[in-house]
C-alpha atoms as a PDB file:
ATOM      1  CA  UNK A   1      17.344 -16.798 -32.250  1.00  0.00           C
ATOM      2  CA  UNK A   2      20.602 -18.682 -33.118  1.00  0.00           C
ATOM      3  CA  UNK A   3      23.537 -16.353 -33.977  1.00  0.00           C
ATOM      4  CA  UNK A   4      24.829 -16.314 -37.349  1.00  0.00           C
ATOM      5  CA  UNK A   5      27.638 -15.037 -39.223  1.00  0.00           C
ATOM      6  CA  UNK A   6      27.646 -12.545 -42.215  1.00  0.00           C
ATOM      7  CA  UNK A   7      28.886 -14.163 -45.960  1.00  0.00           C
ATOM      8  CA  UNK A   8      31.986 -11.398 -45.543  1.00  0.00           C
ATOM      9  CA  UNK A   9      32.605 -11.840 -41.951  1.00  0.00           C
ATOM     10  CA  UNK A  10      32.675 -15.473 -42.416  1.00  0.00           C
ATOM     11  CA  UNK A  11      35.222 -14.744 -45.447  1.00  0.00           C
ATOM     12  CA  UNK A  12      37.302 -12.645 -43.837  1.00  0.00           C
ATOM     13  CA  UNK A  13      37.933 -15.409 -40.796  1.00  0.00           C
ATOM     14  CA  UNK A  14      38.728 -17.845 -42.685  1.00  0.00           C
ATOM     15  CA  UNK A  15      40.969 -15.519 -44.801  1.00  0.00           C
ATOM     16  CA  UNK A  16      44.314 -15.405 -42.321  1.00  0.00           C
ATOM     17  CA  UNK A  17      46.878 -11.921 -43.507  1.00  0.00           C
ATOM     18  CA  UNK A  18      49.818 -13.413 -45.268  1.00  0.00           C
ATOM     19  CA  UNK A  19      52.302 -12.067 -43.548  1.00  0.00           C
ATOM     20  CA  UNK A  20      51.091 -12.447 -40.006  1.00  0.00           C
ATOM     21  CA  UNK A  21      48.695 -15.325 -40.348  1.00  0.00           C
ATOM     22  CA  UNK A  22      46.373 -12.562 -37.832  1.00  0.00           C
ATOM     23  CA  UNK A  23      42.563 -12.169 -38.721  1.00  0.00           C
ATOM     24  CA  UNK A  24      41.938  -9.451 -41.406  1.00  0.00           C
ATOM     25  CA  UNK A  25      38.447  -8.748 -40.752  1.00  0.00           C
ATOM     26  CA  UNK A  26      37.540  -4.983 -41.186  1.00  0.00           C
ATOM     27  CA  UNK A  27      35.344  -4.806 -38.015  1.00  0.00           C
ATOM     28  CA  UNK A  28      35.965  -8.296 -35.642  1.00  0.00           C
ATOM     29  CA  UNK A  29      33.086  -7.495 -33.402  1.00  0.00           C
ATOM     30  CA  UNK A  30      31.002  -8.235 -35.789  1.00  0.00           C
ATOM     31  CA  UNK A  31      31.745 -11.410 -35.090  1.00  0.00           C
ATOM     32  CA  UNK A  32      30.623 -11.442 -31.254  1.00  0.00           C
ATOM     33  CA  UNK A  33      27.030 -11.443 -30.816  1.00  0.00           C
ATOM     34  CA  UNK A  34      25.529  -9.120 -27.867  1.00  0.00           C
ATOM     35  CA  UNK A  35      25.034 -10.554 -24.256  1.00  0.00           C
ATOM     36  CA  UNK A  36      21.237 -10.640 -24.769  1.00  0.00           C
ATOM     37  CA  UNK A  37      21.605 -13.601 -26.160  1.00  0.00           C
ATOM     38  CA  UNK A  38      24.231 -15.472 -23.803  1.00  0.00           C
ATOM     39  CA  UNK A  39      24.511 -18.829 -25.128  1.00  0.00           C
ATOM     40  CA  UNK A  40      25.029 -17.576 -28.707  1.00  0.00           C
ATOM     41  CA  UNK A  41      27.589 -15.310 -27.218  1.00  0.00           C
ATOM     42  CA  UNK A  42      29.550 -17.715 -24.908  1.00  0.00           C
ATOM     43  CA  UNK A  43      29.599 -20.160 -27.833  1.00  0.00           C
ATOM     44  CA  UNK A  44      31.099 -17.626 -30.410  1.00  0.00           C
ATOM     45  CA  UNK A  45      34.081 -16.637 -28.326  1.00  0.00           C
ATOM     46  CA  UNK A  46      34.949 -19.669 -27.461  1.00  0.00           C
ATOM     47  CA  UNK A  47      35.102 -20.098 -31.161  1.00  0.00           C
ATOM     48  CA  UNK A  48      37.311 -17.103 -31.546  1.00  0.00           C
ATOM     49  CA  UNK A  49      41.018 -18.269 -32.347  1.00  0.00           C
ATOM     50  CA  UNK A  50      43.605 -17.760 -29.468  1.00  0.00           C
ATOM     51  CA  UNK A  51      46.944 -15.638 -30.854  1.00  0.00           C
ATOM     52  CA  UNK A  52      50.124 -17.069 -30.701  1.00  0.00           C
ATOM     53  CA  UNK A  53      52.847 -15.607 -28.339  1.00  0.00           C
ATOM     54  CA  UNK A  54      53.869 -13.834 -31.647  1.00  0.00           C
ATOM     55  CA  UNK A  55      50.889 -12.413 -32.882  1.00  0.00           C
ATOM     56  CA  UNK A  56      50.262 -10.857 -29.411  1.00  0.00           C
ATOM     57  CA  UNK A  57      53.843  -9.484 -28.990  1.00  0.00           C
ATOM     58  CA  UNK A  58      52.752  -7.751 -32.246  1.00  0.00           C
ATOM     59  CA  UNK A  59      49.401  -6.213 -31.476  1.00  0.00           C
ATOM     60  CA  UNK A  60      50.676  -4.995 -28.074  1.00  0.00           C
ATOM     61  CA  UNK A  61      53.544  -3.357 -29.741  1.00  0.00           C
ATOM     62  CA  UNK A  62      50.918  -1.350 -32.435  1.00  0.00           C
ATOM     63  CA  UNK A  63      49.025  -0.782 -29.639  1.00  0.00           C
ATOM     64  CA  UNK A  64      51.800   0.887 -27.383  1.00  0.00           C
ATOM     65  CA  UNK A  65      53.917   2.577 -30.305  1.00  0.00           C
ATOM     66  CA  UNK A  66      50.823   3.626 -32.981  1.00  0.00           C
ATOM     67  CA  UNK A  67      47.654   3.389 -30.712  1.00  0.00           C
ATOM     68  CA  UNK A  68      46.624   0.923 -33.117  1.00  0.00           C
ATOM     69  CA  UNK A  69      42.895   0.113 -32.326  1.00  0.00           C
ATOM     70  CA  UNK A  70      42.417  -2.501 -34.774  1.00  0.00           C
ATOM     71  CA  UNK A  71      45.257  -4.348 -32.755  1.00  0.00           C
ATOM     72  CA  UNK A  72      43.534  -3.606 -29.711  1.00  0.00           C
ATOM     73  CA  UNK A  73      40.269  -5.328 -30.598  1.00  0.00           C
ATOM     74  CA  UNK A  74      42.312  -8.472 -32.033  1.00  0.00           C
ATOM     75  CA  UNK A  75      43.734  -8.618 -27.878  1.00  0.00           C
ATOM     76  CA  UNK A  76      40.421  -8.063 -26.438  1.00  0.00           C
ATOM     77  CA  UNK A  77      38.834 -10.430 -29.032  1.00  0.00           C
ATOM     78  CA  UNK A  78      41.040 -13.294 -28.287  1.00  0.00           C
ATOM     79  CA  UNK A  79      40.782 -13.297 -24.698  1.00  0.00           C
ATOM     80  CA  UNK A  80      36.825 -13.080 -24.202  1.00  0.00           C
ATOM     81  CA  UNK A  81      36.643 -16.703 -23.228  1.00  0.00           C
ATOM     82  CA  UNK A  82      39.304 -15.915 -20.619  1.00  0.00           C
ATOM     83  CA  UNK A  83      36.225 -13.575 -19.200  1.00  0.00           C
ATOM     84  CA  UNK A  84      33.729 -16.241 -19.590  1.00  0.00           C
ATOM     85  CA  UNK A  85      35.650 -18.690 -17.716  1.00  0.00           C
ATOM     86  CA  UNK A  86      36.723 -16.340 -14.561  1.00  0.00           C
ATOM     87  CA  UNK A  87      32.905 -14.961 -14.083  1.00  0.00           C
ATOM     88  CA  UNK A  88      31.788 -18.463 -13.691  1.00  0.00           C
ATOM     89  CA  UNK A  89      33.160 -18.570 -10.127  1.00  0.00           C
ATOM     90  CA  UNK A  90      30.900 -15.914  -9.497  1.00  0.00           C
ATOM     91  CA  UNK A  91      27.609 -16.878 -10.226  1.00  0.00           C
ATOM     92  CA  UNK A  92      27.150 -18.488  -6.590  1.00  0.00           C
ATOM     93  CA  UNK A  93      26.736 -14.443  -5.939  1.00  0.00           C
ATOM     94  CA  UNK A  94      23.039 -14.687  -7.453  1.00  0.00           C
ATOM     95  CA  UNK A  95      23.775 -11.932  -9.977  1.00  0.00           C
ATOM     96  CA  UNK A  96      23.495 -12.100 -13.615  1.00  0.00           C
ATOM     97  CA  UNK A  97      25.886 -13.900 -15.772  1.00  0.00           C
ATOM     98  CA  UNK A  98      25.392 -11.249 -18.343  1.00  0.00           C
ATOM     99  CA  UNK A  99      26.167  -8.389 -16.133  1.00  0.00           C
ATOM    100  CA  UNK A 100      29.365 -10.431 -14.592  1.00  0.00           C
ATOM    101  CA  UNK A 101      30.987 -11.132 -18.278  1.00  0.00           C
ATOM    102  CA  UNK A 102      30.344  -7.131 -18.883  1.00  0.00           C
ATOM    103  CA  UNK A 103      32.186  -5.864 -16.058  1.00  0.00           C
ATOM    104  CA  UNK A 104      34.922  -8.566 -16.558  1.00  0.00           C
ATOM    105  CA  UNK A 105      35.113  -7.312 -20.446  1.00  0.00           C
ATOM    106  CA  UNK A 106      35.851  -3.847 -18.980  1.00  0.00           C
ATOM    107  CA  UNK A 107      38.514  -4.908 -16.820  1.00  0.00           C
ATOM    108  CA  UNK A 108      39.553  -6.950 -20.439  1.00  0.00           C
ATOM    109  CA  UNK A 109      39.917  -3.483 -22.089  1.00  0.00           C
ATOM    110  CA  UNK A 110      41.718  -1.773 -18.979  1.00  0.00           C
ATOM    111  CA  UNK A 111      44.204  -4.545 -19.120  1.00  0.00           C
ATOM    112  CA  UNK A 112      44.735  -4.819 -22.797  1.00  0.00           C
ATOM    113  CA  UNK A 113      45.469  -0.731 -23.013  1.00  0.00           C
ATOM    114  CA  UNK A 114      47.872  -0.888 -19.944  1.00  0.00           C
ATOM    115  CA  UNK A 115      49.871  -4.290 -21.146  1.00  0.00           C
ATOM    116  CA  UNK A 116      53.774  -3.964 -21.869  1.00  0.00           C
ATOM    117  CA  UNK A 117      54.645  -6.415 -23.946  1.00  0.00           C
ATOM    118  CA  UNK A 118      58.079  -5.835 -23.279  1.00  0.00           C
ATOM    119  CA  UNK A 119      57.852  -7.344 -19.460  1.00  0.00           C
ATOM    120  CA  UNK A 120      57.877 -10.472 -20.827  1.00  0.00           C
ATOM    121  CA  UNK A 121      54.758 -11.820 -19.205  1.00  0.00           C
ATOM    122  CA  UNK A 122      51.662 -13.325 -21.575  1.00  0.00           C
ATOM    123  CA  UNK A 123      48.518 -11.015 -22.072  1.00  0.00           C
ATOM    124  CA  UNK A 124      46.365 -14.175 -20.235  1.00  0.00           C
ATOM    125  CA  UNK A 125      48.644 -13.743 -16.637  1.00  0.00           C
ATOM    126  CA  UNK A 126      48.351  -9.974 -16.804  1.00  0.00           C
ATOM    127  CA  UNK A 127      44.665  -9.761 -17.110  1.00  0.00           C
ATOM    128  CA  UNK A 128      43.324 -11.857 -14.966  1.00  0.00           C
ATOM    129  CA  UNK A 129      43.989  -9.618 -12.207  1.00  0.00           C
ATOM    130  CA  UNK A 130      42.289  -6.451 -13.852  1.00  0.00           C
ATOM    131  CA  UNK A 131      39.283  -9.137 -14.697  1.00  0.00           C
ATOM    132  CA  UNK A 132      39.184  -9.968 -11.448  1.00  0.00           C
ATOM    133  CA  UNK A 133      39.207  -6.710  -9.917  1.00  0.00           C
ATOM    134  CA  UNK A 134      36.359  -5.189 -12.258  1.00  0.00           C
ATOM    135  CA  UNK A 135      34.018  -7.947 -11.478  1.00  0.00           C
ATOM    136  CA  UNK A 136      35.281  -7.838  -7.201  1.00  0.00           C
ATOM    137  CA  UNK A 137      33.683  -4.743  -7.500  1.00  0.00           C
ATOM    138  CA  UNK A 138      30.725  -5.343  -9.237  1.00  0.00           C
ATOM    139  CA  UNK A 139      29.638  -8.139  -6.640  1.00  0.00           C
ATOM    140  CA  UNK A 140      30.373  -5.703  -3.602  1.00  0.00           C
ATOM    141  CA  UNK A 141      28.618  -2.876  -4.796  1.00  0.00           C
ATOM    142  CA  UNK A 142      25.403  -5.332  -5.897  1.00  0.00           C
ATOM    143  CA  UNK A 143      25.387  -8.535  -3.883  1.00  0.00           C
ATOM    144  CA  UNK A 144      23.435  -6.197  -0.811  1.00  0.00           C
ATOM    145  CA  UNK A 145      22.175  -3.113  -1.286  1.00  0.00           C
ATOM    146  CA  UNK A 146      24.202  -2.284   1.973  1.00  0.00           C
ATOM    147  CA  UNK A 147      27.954  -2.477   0.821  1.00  0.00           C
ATOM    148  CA  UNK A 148      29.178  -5.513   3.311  1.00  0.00           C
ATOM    149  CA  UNK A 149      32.281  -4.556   2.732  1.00  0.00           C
ATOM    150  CA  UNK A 150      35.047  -1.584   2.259  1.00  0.00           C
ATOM    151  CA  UNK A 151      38.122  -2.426   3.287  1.00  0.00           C
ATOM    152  CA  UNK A 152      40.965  -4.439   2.358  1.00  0.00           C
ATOM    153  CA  UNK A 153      40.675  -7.518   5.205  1.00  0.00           C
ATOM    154  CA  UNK A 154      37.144  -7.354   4.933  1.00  0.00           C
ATOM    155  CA  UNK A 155      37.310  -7.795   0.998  1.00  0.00           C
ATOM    156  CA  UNK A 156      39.978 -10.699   1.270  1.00  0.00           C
ATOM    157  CA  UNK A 157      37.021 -12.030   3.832  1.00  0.00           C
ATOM    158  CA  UNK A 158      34.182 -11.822   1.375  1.00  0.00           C
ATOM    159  CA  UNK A 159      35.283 -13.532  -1.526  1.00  0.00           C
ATOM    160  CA  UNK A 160      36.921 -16.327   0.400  1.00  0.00           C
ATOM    161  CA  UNK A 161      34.465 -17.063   3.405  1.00  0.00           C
ATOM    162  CA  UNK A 162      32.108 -18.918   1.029  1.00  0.00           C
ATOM    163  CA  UNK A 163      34.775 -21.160  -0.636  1.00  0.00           C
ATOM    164  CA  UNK A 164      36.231 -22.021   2.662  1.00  0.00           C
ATOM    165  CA  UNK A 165      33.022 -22.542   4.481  1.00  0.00           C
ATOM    166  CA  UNK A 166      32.308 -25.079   2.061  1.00  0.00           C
ATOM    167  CA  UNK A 167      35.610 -26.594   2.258  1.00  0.00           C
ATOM    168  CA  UNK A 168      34.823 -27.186   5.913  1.00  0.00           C
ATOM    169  CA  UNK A 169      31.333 -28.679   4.832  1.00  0.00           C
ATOM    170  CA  UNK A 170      32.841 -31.133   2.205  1.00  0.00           C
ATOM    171  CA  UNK A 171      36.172 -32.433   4.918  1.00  0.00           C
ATOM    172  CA  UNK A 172      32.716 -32.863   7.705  1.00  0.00           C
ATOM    173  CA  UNK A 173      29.973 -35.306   7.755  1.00  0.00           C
ATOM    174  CA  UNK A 174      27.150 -34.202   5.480  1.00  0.00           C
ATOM    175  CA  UNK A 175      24.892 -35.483   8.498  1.00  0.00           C
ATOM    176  CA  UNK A 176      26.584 -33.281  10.862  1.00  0.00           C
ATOM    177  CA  UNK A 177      27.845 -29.968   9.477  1.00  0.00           C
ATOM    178  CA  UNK A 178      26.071 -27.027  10.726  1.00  0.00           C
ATOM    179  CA  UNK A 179      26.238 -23.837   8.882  1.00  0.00           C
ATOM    180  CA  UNK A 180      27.391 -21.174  11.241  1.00  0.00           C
ATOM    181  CA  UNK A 181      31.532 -21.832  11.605  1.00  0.00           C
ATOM    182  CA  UNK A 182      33.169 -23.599  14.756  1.00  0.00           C
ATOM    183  CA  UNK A 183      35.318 -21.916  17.216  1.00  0.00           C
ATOM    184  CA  UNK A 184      38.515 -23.987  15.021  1.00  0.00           C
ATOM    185  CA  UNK A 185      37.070 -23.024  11.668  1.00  0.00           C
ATOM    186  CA  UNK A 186      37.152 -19.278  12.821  1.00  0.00           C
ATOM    187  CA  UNK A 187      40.618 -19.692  14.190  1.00  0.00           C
ATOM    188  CA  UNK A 188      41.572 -21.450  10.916  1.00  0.00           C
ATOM    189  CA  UNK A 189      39.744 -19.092   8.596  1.00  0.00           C
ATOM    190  CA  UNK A 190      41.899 -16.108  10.267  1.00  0.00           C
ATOM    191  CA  UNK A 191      45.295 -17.742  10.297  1.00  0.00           C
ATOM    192  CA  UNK A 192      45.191 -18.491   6.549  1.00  0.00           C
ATOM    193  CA  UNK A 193      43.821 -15.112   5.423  1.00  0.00           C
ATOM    194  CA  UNK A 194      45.918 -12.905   7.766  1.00  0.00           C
ATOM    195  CA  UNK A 195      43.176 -11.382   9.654  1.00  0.00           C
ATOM    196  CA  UNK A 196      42.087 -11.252  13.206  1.00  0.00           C
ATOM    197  CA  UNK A 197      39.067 -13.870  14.382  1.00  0.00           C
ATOM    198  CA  UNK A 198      36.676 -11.208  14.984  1.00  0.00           C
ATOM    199  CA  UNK A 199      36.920  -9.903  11.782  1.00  0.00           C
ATOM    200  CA  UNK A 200      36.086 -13.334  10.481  1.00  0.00           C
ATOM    201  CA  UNK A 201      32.970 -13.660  12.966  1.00  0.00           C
ATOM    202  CA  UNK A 202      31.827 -10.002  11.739  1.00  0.00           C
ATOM    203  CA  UNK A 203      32.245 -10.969   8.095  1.00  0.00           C
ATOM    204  CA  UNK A 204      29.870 -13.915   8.713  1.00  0.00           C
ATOM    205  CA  UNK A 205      27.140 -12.074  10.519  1.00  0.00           C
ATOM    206  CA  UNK A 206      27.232  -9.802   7.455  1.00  0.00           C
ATOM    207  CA  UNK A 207      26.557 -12.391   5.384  1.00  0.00           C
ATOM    208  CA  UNK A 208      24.408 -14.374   6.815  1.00  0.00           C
ATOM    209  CA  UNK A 209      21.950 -11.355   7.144  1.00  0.00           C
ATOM    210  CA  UNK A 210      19.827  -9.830   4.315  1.00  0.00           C
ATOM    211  CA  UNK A 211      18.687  -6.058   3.255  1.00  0.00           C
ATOM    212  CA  UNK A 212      15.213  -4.965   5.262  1.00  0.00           C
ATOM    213  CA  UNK A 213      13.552  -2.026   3.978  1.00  0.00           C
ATOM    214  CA  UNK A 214      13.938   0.602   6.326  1.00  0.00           C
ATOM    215  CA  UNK A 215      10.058   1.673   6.302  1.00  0.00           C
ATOM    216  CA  UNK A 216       8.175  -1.270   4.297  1.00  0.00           C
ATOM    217  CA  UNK A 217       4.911  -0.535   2.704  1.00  0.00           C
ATOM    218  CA  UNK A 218       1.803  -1.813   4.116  1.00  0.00           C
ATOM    219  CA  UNK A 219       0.671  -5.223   3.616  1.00  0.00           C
ATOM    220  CA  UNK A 220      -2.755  -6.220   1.391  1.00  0.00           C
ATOM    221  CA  UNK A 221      -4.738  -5.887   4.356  1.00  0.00           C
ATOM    222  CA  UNK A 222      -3.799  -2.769   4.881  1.00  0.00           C
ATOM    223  CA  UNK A 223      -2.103  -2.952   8.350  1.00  0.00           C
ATOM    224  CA  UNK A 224       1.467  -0.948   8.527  1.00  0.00           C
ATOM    225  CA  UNK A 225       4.335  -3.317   8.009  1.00  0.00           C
ATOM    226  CA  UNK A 226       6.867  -3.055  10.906  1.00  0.00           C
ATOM    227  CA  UNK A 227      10.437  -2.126   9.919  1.00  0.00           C
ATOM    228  CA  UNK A 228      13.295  -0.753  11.283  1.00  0.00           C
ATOM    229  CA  UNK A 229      12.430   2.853  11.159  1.00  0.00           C
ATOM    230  CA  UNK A 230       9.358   1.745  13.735  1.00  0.00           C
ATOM    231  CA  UNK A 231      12.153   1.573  16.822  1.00  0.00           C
ATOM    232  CA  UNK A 232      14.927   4.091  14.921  1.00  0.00           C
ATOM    233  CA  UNK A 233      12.982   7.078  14.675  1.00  0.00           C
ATOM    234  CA  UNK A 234      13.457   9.395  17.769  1.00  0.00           C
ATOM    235  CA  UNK A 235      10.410  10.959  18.169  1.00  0.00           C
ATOM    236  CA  UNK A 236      11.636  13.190  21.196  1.00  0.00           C
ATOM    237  CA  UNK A 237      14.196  14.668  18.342  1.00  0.00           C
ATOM    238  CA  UNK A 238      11.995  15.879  15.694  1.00  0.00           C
ATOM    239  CA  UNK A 239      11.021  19.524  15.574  1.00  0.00           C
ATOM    240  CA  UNK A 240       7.110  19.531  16.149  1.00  0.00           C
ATOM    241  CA  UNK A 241       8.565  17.765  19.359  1.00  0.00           C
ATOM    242  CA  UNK A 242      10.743  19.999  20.411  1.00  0.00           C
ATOM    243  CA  UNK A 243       8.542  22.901  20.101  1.00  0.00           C
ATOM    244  CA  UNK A 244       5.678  21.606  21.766  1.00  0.00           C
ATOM    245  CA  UNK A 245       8.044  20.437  24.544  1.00  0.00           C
ATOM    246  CA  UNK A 246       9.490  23.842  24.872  1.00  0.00           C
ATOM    247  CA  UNK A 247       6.465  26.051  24.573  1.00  0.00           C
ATOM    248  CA  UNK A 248       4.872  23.146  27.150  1.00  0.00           C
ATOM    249  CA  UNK A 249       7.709  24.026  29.652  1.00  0.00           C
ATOM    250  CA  UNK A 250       7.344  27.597  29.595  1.00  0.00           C
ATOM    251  CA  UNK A 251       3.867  27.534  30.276  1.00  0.00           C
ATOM    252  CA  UNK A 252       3.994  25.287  33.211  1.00  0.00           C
ATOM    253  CA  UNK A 253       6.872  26.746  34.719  1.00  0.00           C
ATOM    254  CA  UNK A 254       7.175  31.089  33.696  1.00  0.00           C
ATOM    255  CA  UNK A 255       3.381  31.276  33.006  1.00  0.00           C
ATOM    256  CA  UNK A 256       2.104  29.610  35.892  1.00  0.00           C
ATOM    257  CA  UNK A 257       4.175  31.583  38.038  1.00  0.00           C
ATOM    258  CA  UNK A 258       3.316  34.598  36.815  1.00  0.00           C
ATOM    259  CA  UNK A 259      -0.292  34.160  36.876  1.00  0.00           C
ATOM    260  CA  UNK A 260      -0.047  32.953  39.800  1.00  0.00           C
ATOM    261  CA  UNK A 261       1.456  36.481  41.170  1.00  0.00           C
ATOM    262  CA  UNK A 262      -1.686  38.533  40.336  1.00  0.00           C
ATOM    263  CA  UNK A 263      -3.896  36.435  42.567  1.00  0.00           C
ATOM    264  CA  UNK A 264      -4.564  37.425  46.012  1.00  0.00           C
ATOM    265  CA  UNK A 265      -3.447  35.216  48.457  1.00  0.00           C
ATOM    266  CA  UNK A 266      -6.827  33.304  49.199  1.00  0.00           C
ATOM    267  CA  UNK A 267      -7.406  33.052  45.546  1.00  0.00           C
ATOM    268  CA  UNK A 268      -3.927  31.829  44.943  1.00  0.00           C
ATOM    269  CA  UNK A 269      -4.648  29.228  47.891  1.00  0.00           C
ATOM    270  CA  UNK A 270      -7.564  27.560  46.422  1.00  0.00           C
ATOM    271  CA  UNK A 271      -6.296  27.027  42.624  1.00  0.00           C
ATOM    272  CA  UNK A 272      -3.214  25.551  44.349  1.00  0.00           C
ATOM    273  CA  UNK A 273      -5.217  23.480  46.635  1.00  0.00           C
ATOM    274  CA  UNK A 274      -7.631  22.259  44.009  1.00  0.00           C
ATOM    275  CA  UNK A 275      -5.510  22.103  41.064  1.00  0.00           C
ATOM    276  CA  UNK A 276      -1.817  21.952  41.662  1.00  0.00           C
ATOM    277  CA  UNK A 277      -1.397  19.687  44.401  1.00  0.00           C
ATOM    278  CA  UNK A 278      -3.663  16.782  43.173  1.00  0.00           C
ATOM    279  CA  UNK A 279      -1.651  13.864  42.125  1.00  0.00           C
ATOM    280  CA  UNK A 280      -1.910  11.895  38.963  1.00  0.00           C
ATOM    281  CA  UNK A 281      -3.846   9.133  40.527  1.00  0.00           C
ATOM    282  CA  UNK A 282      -6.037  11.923  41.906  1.00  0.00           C
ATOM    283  CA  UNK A 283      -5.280  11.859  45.390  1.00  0.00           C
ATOM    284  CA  UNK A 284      -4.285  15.056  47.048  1.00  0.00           C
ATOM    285  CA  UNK A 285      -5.620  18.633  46.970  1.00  0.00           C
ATOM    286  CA  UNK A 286      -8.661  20.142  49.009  1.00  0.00           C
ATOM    287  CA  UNK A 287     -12.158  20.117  47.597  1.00  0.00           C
ATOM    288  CA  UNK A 288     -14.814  22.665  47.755  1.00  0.00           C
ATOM    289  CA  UNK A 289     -15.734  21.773  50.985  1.00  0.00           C
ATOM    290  CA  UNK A 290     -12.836  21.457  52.718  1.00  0.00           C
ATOM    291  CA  UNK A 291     -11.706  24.886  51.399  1.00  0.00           C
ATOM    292  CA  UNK A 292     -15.210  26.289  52.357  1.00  0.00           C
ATOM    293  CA  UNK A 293     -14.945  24.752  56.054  1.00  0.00           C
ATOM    294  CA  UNK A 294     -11.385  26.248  56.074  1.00  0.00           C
ATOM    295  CA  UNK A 295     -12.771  30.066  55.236  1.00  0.00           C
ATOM    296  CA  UNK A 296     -16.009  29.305  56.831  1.00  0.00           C
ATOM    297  CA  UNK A 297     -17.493  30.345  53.802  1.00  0.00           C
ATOM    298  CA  UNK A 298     -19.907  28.076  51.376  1.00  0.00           C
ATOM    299  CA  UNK A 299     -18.869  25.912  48.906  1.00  0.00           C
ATOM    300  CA  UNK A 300     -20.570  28.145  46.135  1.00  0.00           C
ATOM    301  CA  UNK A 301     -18.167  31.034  47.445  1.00  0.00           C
ATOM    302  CA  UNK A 302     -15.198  29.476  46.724  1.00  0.00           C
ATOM    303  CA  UNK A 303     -16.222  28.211  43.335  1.00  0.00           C
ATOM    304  CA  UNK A 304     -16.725  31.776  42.461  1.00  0.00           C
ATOM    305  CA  UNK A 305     -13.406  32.793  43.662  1.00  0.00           C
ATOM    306  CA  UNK A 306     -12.015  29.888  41.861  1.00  0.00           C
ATOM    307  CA  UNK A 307     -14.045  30.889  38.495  1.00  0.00           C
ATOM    308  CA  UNK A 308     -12.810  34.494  38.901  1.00  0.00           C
ATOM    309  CA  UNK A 309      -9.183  33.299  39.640  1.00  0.00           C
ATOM    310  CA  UNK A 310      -9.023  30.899  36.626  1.00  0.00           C
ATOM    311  CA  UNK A 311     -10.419  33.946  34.303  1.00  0.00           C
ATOM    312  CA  UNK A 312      -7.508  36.693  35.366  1.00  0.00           C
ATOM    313  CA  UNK A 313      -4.693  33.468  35.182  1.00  0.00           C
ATOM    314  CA  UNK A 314      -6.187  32.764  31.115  1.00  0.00           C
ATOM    315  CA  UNK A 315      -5.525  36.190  30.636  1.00  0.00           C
ATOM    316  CA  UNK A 316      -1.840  36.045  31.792  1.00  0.00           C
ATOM    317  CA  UNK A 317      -1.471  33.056  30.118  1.00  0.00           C
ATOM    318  CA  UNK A 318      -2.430  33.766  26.665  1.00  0.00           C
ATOM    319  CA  UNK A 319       0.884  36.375  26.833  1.00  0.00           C
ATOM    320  CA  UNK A 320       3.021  32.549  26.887  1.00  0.00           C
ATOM    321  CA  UNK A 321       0.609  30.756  24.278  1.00  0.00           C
END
């Protein structure tokens, strides 16, 4: 829908104050459509008359001395196309154009309420810097859902790496260029921001990367997507695991024992020989018959002591379940 402007709106623009040749509208943005519809937006500031160095000396002056709001809105007003032209050199970010001119509007306003006209420095110079800075942050905290970056060095890094990577791309053969840096382009890259070279190799690893999902959903056939919480979840840790470990040790270690003390010590002899001293694979241990050839007993007898052995070591057992 193509923006329009109001019969009185379009009077009152055209209609200059006498005295300070400023805009005498009674409510200016009504002249700025919303950001839904960018084009229509981007094409009415730009339409929006700059102030002279007079008219802003003015408005900052109300602004400081009277809190004059209507003077605020004439600064802010004015200097809209200042924000569309700085977010621009963001949109290689892959964020919305919309959401970019919003946050550099805010850092508009910030500027425009802390401006002293009386430093003798233009409204344009002065917020650029707060535009800037609103719209820095809005790209870190967005670009990744994983900030890539906190501190000072490696902010400097992340909104120059990509303009000087492809500065290195454009002075090298298109045929040739590869897009991880050089050795020289890291030293250079450090030496003109001030850094140290690893944080430049860092910086690039960070974005060369991409967010995973930590634990991904399953797929449409139904098979568990691996992620990283497959191989950083410490199983050993949790608290099922723990127990179980624990209540496995004291069984094995105080239970046995003490089950083992009530037997006699033939009785003792053959669990330890038949069940104790086998080995994983099997191997080890005495069976029936061996034990029965020992005692020169049968084979049935020592199953019975065995039986009766097992039955008074469940009963000391159950006291460590």
């Amino acid at each position: 829908m193509p923006y329009t402007v109001s019969p009185q709106a379009r009077t009152a623009v055209a209609a200059p104050n006498a005295q300070t040749g400023a805009l005498a509208t009674l409510n200016p943005w009504s002249l700025v459509p919303p950001l839904g519809n960018l084009d229509a937006y981007i094409s009415a500031v730009n339409r929006l008359p700059m102030l002279t160095l007079e008219q802003e000396q003015e408005f900052a002056k109300k602004l400081k001395e009277d809190n004059d709001i209507d003077s605020a809105s004439k600064l802010v007003l004015s200097h809209l196309r200042l924000v569309v032209s700085i977010s621009r050199k963001y949109l290689g970010y892959g964020l919305p154009h919309g959401d970019l001119i919003q946050e550099g509007n805010i850092g508009l306003m910030k500027a425009v309420k802390r401006f002293d006209p009386d430093q003798g420095v233009r409204l344009v110079s002065y917020a650029m810097h707060w535009i800037k800075a609103e719209i820095h942050e809005y790209v870190l905290k967005n670009w990744r859902m994983v900030k890539v970056a906190t501190t000072k060095a490696q902010r400097k890094l992340f909104f120059n790496l990509r303009s000087m990577k492809q500065g290195f791309k454009d002075d090298a053969d298109v045929a040739t260029h590869r897009d991880a840096l050089t050795q020289g382009q890291i030293d250079s890259m450090a030496k003109s921001l001030n850094v140290k070279r690893e944080e430049v190799i860092e910086m690039e690893q960070r974005m060369s990367g991409g967010d995973v999902l930590l634990d991904p959903n399953p797929g449409d056939d139904g098979e568990n997507a691996f992620g990283p919480i497959a191989y950083l979840a410490d199983v050993t840790q949790e608290p099922m695991t723990l127990m179980e470990s624990r209540q496995h040790d004291r069984m094995t270690h105080h239970g046995i024992s003490a089950a083992l003390e009530e037997l006699d010590p033939r009785a003792r002899r053959i669990v330890e020989e038949r069940w104790l001293k086998v080995n994983d694979d099997g191997s080890g241990g005495m069976t029936l018959h061996d034990l029965a050839a020992d005692y020169k007993v049968s084979a049935e007898r020592i199953r019975q002591i065995e039986v009766a052995a097992m039955k008074k070591m469940k009963k000391v057992l159950a006291a460590y379940a």
